[in-house]
C-alpha atoms as a PDB file:
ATOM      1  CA  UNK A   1      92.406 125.540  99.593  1.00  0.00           C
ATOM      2  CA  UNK A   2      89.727 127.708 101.235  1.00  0.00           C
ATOM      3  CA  UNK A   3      91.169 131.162 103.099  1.00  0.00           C
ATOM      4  CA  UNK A   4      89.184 133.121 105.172  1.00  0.00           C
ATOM      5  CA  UNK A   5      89.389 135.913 107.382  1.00  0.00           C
ATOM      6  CA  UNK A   6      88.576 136.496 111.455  1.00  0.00           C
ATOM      7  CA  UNK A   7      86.710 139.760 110.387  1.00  0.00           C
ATOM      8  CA  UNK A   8      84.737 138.024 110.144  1.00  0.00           C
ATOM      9  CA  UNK A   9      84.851 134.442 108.856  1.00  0.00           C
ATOM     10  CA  UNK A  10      82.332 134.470 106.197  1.00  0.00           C
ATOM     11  CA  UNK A  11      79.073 131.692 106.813  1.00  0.00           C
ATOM     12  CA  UNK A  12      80.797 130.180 109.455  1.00  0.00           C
ATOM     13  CA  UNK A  13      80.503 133.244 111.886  1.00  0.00           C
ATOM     14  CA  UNK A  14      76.880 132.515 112.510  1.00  0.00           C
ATOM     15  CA  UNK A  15      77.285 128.753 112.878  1.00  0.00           C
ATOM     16  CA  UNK A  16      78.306 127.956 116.529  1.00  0.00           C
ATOM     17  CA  UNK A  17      79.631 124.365 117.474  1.00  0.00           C
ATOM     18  CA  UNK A  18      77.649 122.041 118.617  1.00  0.00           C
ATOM     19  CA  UNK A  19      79.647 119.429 120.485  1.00  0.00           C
ATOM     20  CA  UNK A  20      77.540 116.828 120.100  1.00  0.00           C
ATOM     21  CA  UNK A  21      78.396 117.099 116.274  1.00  0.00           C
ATOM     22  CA  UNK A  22      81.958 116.293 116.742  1.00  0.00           C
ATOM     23  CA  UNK A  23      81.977 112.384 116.192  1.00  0.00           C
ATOM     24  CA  UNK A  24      84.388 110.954 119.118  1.00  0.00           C
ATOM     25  CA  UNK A  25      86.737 113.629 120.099  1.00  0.00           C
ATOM     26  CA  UNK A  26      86.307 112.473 123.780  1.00  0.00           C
ATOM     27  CA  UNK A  27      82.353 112.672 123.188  1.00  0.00           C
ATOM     28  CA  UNK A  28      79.584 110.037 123.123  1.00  0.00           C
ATOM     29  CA  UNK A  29      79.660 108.429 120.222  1.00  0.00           C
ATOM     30  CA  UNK A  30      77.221 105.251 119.178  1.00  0.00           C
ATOM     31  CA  UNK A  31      77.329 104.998 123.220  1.00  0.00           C
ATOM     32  CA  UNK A  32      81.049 104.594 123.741  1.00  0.00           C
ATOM     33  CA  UNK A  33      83.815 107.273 124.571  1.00  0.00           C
ATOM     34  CA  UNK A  34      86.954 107.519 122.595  1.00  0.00           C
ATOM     35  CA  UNK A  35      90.127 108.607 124.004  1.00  0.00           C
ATOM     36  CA  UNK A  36      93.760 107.335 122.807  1.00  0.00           C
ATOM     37  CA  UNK A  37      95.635 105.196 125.255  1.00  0.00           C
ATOM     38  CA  UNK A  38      99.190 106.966 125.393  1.00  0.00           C
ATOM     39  CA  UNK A  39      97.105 110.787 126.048  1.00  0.00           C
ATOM     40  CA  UNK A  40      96.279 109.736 129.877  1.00  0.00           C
ATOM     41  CA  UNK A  41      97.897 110.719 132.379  1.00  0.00           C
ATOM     42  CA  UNK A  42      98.183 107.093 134.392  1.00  0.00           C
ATOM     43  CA  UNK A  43      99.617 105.520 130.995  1.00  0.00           C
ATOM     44  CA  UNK A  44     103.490 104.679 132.109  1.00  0.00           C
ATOM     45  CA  UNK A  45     105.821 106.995 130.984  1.00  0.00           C
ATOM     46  CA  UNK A  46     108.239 103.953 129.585  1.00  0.00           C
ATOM     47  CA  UNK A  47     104.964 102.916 127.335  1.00  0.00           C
ATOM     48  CA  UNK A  48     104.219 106.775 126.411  1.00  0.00           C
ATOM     49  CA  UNK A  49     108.003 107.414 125.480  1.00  0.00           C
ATOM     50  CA  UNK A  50     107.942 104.048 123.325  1.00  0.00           C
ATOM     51  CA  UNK A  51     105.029 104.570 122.007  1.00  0.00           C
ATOM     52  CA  UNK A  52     105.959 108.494 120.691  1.00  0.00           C
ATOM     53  CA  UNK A  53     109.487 107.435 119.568  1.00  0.00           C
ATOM     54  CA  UNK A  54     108.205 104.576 117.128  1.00  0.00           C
ATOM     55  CA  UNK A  55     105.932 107.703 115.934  1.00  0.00           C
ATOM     56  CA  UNK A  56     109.233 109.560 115.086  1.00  0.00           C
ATOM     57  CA  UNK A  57     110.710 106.997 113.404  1.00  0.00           C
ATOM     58  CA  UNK A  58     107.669 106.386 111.041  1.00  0.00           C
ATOM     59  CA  UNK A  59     106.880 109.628 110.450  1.00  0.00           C
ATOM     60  CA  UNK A  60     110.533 110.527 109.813  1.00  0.00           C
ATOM     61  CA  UNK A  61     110.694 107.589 107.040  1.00  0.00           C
ATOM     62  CA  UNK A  62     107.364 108.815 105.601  1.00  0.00           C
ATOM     63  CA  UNK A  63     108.021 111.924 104.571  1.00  0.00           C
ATOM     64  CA  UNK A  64     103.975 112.291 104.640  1.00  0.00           C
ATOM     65  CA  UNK A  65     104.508 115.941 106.011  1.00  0.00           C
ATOM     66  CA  UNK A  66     106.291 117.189 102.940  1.00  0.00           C
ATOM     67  CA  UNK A  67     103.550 118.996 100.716  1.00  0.00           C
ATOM     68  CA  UNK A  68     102.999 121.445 103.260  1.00  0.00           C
ATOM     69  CA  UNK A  69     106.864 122.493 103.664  1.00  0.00           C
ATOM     70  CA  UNK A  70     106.038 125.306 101.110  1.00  0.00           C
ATOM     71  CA  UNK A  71     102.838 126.215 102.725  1.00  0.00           C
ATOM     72  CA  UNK A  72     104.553 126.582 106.178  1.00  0.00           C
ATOM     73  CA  UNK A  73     107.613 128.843 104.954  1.00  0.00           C
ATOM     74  CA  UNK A  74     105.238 131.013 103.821  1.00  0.00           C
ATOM     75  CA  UNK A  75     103.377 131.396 106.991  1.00  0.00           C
ATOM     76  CA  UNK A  76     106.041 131.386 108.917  1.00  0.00           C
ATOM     77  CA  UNK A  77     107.704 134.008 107.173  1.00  0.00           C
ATOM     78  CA  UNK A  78     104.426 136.237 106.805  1.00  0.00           C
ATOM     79  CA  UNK A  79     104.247 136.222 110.445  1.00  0.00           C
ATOM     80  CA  UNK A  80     107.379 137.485 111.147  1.00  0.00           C
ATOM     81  CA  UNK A  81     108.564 134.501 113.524  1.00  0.00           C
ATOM     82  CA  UNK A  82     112.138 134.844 114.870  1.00  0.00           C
ATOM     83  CA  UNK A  83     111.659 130.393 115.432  1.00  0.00           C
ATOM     84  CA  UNK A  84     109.253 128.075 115.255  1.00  0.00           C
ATOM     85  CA  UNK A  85     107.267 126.530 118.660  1.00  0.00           C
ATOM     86  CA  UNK A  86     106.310 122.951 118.093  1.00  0.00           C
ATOM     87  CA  UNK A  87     103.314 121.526 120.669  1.00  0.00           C
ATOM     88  CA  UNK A  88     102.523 118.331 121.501  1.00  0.00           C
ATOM     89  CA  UNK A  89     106.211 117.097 120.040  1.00  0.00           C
ATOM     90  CA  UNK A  90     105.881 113.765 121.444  1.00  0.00           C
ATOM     91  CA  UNK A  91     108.903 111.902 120.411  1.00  0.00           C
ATOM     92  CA  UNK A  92     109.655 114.863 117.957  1.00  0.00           C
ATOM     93  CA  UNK A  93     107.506 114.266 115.386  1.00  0.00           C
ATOM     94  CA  UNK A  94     108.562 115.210 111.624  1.00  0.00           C
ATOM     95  CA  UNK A  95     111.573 117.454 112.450  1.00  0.00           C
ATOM     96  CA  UNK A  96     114.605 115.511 112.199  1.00  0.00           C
ATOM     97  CA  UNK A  97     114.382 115.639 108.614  1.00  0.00           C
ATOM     98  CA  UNK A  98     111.608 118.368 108.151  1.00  0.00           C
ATOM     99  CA  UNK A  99     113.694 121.520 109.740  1.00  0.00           C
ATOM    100  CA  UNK A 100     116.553 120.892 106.674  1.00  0.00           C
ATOM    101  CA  UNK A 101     113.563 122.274 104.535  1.00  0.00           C
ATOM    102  CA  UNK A 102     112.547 125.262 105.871  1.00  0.00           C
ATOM    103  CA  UNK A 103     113.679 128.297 103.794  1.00  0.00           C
ATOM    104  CA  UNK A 104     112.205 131.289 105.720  1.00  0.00           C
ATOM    105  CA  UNK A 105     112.659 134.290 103.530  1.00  0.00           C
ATOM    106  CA  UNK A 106     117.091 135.012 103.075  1.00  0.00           C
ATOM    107  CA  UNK A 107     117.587 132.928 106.460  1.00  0.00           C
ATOM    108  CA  UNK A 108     119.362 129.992 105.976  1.00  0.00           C
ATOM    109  CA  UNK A 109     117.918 128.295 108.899  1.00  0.00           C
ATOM    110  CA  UNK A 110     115.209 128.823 111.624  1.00  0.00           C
ATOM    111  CA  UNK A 111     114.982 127.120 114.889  1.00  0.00           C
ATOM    112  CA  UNK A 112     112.459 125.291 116.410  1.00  0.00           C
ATOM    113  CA  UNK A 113     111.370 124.598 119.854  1.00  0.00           C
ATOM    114  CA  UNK A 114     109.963 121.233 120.639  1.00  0.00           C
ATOM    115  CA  UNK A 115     107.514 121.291 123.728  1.00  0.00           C
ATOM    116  CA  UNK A 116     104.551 118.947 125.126  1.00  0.00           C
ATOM    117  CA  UNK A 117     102.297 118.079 127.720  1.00  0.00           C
ATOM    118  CA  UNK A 118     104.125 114.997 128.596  1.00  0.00           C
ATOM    119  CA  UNK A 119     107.735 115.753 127.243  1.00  0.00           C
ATOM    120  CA  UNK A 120     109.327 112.733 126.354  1.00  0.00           C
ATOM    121  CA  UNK A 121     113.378 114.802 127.289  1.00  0.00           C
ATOM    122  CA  UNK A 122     115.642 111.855 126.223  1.00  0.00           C
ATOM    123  CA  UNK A 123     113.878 112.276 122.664  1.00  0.00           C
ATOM    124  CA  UNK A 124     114.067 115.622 122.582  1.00  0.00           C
ATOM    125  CA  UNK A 125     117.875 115.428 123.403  1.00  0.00           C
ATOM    126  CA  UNK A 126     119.067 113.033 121.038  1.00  0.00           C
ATOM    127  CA  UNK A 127     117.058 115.554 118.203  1.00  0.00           C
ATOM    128  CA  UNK A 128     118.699 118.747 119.710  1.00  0.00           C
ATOM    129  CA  UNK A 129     122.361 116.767 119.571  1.00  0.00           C
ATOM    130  CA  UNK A 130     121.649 115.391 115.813  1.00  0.00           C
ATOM    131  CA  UNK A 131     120.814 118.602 114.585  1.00  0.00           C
ATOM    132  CA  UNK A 132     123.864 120.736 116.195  1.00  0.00           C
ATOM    133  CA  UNK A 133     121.457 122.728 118.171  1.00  0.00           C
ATOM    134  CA  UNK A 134     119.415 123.703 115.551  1.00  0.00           C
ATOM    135  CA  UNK A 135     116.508 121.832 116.976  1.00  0.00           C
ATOM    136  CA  UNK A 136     115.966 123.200 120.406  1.00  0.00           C
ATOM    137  CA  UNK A 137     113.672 121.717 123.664  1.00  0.00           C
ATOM    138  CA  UNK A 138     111.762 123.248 126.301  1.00  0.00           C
ATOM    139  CA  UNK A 139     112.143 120.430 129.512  1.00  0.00           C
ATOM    140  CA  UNK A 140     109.381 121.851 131.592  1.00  0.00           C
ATOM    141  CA  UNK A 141     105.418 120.674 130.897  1.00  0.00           C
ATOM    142  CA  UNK A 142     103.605 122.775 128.185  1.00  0.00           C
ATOM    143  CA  UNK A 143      99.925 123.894 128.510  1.00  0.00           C
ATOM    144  CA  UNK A 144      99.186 124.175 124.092  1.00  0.00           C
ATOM    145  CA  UNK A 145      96.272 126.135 125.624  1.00  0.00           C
ATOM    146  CA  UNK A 146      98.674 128.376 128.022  1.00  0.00           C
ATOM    147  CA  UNK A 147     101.769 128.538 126.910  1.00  0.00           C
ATOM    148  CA  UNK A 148     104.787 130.132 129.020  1.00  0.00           C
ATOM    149  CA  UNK A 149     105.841 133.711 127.715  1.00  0.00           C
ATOM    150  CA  UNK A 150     109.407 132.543 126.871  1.00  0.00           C
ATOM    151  CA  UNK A 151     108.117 130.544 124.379  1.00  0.00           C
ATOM    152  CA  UNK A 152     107.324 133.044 121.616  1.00  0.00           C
ATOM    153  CA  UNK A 153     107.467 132.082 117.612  1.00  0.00           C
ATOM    154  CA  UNK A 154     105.276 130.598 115.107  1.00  0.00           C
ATOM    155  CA  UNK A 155     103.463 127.711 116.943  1.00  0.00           C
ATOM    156  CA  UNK A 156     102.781 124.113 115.225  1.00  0.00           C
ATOM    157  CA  UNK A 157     100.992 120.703 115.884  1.00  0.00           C
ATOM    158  CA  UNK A 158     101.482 118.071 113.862  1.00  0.00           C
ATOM    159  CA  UNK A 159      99.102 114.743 114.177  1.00  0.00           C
ATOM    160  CA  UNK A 160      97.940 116.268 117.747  1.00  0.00           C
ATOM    161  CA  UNK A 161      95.129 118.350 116.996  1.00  0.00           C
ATOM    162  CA  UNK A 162      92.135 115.460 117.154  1.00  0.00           C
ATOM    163  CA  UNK A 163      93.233 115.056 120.825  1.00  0.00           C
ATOM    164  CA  UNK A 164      91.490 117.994 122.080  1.00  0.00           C
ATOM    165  CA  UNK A 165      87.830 118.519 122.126  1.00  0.00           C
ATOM    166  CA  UNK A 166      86.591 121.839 120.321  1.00  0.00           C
ATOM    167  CA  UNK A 167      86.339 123.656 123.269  1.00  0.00           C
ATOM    168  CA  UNK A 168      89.876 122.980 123.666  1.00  0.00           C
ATOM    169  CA  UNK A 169      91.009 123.186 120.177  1.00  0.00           C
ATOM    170  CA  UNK A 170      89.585 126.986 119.986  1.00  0.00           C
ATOM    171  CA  UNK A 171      91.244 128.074 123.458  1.00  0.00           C
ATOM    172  CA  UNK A 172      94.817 126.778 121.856  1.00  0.00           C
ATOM    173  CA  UNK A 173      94.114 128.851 118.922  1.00  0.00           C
ATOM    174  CA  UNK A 174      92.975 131.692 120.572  1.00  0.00           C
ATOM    175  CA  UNK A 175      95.664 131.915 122.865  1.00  0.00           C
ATOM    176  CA  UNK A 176      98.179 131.982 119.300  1.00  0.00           C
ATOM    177  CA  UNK A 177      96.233 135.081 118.710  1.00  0.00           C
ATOM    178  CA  UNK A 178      96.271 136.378 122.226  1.00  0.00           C
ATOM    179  CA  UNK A 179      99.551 135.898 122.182  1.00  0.00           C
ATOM    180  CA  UNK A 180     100.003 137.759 118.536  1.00  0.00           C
ATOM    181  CA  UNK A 181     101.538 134.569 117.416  1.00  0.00           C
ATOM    182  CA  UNK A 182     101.049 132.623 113.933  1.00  0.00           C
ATOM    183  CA  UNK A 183      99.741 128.785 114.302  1.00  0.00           C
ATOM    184  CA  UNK A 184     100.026 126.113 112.164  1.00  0.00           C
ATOM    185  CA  UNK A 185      98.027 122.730 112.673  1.00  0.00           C
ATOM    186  CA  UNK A 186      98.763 119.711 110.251  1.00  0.00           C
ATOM    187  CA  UNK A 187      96.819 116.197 110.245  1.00  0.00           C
ATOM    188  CA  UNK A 188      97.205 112.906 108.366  1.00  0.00           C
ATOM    189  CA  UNK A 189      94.439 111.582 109.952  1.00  0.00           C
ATOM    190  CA  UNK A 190      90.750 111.311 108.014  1.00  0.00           C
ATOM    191  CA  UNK A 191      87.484 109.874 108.845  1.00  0.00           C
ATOM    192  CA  UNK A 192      87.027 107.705 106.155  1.00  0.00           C
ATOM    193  CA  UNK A 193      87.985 103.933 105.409  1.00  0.00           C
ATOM    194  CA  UNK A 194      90.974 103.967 103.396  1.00  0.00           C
ATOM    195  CA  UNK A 195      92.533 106.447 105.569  1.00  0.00           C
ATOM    196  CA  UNK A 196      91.347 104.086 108.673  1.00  0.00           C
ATOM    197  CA  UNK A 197      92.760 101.265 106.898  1.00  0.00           C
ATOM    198  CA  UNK A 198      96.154 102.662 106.354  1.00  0.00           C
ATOM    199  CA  UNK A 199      96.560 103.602 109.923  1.00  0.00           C
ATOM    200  CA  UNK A 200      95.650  99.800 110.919  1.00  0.00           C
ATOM    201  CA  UNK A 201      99.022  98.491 109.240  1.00  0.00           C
ATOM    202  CA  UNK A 202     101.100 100.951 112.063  1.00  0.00           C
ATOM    203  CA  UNK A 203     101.710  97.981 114.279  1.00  0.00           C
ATOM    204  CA  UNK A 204     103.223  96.519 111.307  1.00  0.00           C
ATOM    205  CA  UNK A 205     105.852  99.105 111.495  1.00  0.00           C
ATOM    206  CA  UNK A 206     106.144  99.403 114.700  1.00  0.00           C
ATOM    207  CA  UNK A 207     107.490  95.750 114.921  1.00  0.00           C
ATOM    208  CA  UNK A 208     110.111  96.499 111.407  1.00  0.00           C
ATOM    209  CA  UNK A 209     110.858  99.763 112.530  1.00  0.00           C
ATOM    210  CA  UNK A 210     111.568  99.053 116.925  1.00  0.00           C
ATOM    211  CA  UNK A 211     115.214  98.462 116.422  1.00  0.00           C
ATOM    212  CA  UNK A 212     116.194 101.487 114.685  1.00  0.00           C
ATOM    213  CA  UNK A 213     114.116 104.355 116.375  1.00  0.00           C
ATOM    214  CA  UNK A 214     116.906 106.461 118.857  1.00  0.00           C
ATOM    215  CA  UNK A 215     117.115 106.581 121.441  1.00  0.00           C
ATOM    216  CA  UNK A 216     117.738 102.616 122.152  1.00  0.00           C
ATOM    217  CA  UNK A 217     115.439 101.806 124.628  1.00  0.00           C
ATOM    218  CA  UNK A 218     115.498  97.879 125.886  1.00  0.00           C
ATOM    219  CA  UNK A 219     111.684  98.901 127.171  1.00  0.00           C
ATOM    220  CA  UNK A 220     110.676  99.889 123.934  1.00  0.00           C
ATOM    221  CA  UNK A 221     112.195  96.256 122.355  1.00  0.00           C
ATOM    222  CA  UNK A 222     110.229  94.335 125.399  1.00  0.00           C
ATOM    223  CA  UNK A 223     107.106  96.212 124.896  1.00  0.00           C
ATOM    224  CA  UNK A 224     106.869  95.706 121.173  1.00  0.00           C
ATOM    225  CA  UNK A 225     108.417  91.765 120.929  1.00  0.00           C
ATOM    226  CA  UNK A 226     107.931  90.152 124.148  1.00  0.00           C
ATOM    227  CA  UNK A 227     104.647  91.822 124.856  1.00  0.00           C
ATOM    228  CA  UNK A 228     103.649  93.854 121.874  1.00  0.00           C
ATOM    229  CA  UNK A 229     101.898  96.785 124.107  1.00  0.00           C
ATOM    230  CA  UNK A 230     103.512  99.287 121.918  1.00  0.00           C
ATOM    231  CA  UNK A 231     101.832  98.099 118.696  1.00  0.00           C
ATOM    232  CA  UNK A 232      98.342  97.453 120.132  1.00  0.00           C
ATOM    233  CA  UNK A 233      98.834 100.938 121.135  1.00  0.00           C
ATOM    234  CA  UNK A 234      99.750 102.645 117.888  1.00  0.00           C
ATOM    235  CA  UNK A 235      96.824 100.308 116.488  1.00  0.00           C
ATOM    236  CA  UNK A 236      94.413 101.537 118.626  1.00  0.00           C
ATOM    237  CA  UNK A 237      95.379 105.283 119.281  1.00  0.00           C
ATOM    238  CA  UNK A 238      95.400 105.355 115.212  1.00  0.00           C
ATOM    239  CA  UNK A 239      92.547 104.313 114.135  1.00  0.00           C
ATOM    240  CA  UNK A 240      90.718 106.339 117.374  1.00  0.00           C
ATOM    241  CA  UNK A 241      92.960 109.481 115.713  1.00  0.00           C
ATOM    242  CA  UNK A 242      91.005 108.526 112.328  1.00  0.00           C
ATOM    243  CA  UNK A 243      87.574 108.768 114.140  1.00  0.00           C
ATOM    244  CA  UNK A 244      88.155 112.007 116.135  1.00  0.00           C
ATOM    245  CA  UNK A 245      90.460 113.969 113.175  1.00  0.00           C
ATOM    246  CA  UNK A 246      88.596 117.275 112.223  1.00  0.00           C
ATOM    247  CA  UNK A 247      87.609 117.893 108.618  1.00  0.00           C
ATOM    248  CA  UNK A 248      87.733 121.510 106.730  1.00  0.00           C
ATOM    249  CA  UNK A 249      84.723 122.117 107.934  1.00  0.00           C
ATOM    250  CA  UNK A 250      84.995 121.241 111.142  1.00  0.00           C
ATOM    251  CA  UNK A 251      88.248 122.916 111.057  1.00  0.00           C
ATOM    252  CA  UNK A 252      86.860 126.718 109.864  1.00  0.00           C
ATOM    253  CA  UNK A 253      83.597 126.149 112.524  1.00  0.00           C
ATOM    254  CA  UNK A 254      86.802 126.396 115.155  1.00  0.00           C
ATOM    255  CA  UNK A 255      88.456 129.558 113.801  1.00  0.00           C
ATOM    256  CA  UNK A 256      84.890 131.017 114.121  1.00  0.00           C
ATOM    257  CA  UNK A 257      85.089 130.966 117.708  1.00  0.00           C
ATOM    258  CA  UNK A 258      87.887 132.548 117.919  1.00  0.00           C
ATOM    259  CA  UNK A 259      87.889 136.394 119.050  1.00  0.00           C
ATOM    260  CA  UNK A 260      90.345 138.367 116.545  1.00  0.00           C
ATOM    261  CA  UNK A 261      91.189 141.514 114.755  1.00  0.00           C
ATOM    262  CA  UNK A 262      93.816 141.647 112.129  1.00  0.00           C
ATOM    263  CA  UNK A 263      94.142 137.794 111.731  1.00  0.00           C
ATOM    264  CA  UNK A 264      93.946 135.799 108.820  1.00  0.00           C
ATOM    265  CA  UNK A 265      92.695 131.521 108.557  1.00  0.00           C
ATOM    266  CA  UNK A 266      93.854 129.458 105.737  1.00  0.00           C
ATOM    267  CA  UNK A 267      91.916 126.056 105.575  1.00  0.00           C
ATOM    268  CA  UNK A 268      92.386 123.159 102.969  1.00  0.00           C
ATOM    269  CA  UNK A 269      93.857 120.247 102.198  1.00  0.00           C
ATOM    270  CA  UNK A 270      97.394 119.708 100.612  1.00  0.00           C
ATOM    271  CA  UNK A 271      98.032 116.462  98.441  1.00  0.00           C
ATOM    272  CA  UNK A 272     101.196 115.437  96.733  1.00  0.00           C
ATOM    273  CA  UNK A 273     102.261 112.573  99.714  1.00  0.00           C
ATOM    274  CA  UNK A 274     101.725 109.364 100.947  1.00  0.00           C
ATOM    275  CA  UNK A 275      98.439 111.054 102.281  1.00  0.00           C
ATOM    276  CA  UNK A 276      96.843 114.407 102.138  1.00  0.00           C
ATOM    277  CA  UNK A 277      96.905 116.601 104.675  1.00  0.00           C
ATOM    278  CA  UNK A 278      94.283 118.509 106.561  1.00  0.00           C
ATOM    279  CA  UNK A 279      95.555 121.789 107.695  1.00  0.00           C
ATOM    280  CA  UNK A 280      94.189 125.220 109.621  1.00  0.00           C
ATOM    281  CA  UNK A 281      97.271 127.817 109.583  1.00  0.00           C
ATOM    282  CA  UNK A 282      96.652 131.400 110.967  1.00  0.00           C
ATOM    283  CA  UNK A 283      98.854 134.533 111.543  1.00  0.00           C
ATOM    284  CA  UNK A 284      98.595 138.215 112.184  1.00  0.00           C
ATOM    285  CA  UNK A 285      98.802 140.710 109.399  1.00  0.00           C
ATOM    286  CA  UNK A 286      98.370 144.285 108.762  1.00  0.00           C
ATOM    287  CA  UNK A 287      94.147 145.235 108.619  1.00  0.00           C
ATOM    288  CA  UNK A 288      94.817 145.940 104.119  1.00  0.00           C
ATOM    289  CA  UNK A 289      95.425 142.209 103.795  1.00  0.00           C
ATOM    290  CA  UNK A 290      92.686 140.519 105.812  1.00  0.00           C
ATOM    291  CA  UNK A 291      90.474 142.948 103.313  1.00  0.00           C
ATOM    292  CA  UNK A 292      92.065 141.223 100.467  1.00  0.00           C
ATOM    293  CA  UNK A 293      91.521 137.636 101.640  1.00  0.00           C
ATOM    294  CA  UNK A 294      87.873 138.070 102.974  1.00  0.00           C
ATOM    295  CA  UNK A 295      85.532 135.857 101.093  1.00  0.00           C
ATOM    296  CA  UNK A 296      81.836 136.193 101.557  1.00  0.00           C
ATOM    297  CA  UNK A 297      79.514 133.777 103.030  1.00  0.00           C
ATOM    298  CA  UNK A 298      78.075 132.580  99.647  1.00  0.00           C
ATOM    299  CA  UNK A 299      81.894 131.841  98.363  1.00  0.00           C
ATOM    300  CA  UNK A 300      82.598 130.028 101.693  1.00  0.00           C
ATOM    301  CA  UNK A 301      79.230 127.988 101.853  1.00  0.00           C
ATOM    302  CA  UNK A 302      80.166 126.899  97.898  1.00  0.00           C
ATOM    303  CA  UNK A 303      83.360 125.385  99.294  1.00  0.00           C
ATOM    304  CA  UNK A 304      81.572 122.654 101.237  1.00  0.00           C
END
C-alpha cells in the first residue's frame, strides 16, 4: 500500500495529467470512444434499473469487496463520520451484506446513505426495508461532483470511479475535501487480460442469477431471456469498465490535482478476494499526522 500526503504529494506533485494518457475513459483510444451503455442518459430507465440490480445481486454473492472492510473502518472512523454517503449506488451495490461489517470505533452500527446520478428508488427501498432502516436513500438526483449539503459523512464509490474522466474524477475528490469530508473509492476492475476475462463471464450470471435479484421485475426477466439486452449490457459495460479502470498510478496523479491542506491519500491495492482491489481513500486530519505520513518523492517514485 503506498500513502501519501496533499502537502504535498511527493513526485506526483510535479506530474500534471495528461488526458490523452488515460486509455478510454471517454477519450480516443486506437480511434474509437468508449463509454458504457447503462451511463447515458437516453438508455431506458427499465434497462438501467435491470441492468444495476443484476449488479447487486452479483456483487452481493461475491463478497469481492471484503478485504477492504478493515481498511474502510479505519478511515471512516479517523475521519470522524457520523454515516457513511455512498455515490453512484446504482442498484445498491455491496451493502446489503457489507454494512453488517462495519465496526466504526465502540458504535455498533453506522448508517449509510445510498445516492446516484440516476437513482434506481425501488432498489434503494427494498435495501432500506431489509436492513430496518439501517441503510438509508436520498430520492433526489446526486451530482458526485456537487453534492447537496444535507448529505454530509464519509463519501464512497464502489465500481463507479472509471466512469468519469480525470477531470471529473479530481473535481469529485476535491469537492470531499471542500466539503471537509473523508472519501473512499474501491475498484474491481483492471486493465489487464485475466481481469478482462473474468468480467466477460458476467452475462453468464446475469442469466443464473435474473430470478433471484429483488426487487422482481418482469422487465428485468424479458430483457435478460426473451431478449438478453441486460447481459449484452453487463458484457459490454464490463469489459469497457476493464479498459477505462485507473491504476495506482493513475490513481495518486489524481490526488495531485487536488488543492488541500491537512488531508491525507492512501493508495494501493488490497488482495485476499475473488479479485484485488484498487483503492484511493482520503480524509482530513490534524497538520502532526500528515507530517508523519509524508513520503518523499524518491520513496514514492520507488513504488512504481
Amino acid at each position: 500500500m503506498t500513502t501519501i500526503s496533499s502537502a504535498p504529494v511527493s513526485a506526483a506533485a510535479n506530474e500534471k495529467i495528461d488526458v490523452g494518457k488515460f486509455i478510454g475513459k471517454g477519450q480516443s483510444f486506437g480511434g474509437a470512444r468508449f463509454f458504457e451503455l447503462h451511463d447515458q442518459k437516453w438508455f431506458p430507465k427499465s434497462l438501467r434499473d435491470g441492468v444495476t440490480d443484476a449488479l447487486q445481486f452479483i456483487l452481493s454473492l461475491g463478497g469481492i469487496y471484503r478485504p477492504i472492510v478493515p481498511l474502510l473502518n479505519k478511515a471512516v472512523e479517523a475521519s470522524r463520520a457520523e454515516r457513511i454517503v455512498d455515490l453512484c449506488s446504482g442498484g445498491g451495490g455491496p451493502w446489503l451484506w457489507l454494512y453488517r461489517l462495519l465496526h466504526v470505533g465502540n458504535r455498533p452500527s453506522v448508517e449509510v446513505c445510498l445516492t446516484d446520478k440516476y437513482p434506481n428508488v425501488t432498489a434503494f427501498e427494498n435495501t432500506r426495508q431489509k436492513t430496518g432502516g439501517q441503510i438509508t436513500f436520498y430520492g433526489g438526483l446526486v451530482d458526485a461532483a456537487s453534492l447537496p449539503r444535507e448529505l454530509a459523512g464519509f463519501r464512497t464509490i464502489f465500481t463507479s470511479f472509471h466512469h468519469f474522466t480525470p477531470n471529473e474524477a479530481v473535481a469529485i475528490l476535491q469537492d470531499a475535501v471542500d466539503d471537509a469530508q473523508g472519501i473512499g473509492v474501491f475498484e474491481a476492475a483492471k486493465r489487464d487480460p485475466l481481469n478482462i476475462l473474468l468480467t466477460a463471464l458476467m452475462p453468464l450470471a446475469g442469466f443464473l442469477t435474473a430470478p433471484f435479484a429483488r426487487p422482481v421485475r418482469i422487465s428485468r426477466l424479458f430483457w435478460t431471456y426473451i431478449i438478453p439486452v441486460i447481459p449484452f449490457v453487463l458484457f459490454f459495460d464490463g469489459v469497457v469498465s476493464c479498459l477505462r479502470a485507473y491504476s495506482q498510478k493513475d490513481l495518486s496523479l489524481l490526488a495531485a490535482q487536488v488543492r488541500a491542506a491537512n488531508y491525507v491519500w492512501q493508495i494501493g491495492e488490497q488482495s485476499g478476494g475473488l479479485a484485488p482491489i484498487t483503492f484511493l481513500i482520503g480524509y482530513p486530519v490534524p497538520a502532526k499526522a500528515i507530517a508523519q505520513t509524508e513520503l518523499t518523492s524518491s520513496e514514492l517514485t520507488a513504488c512504481w
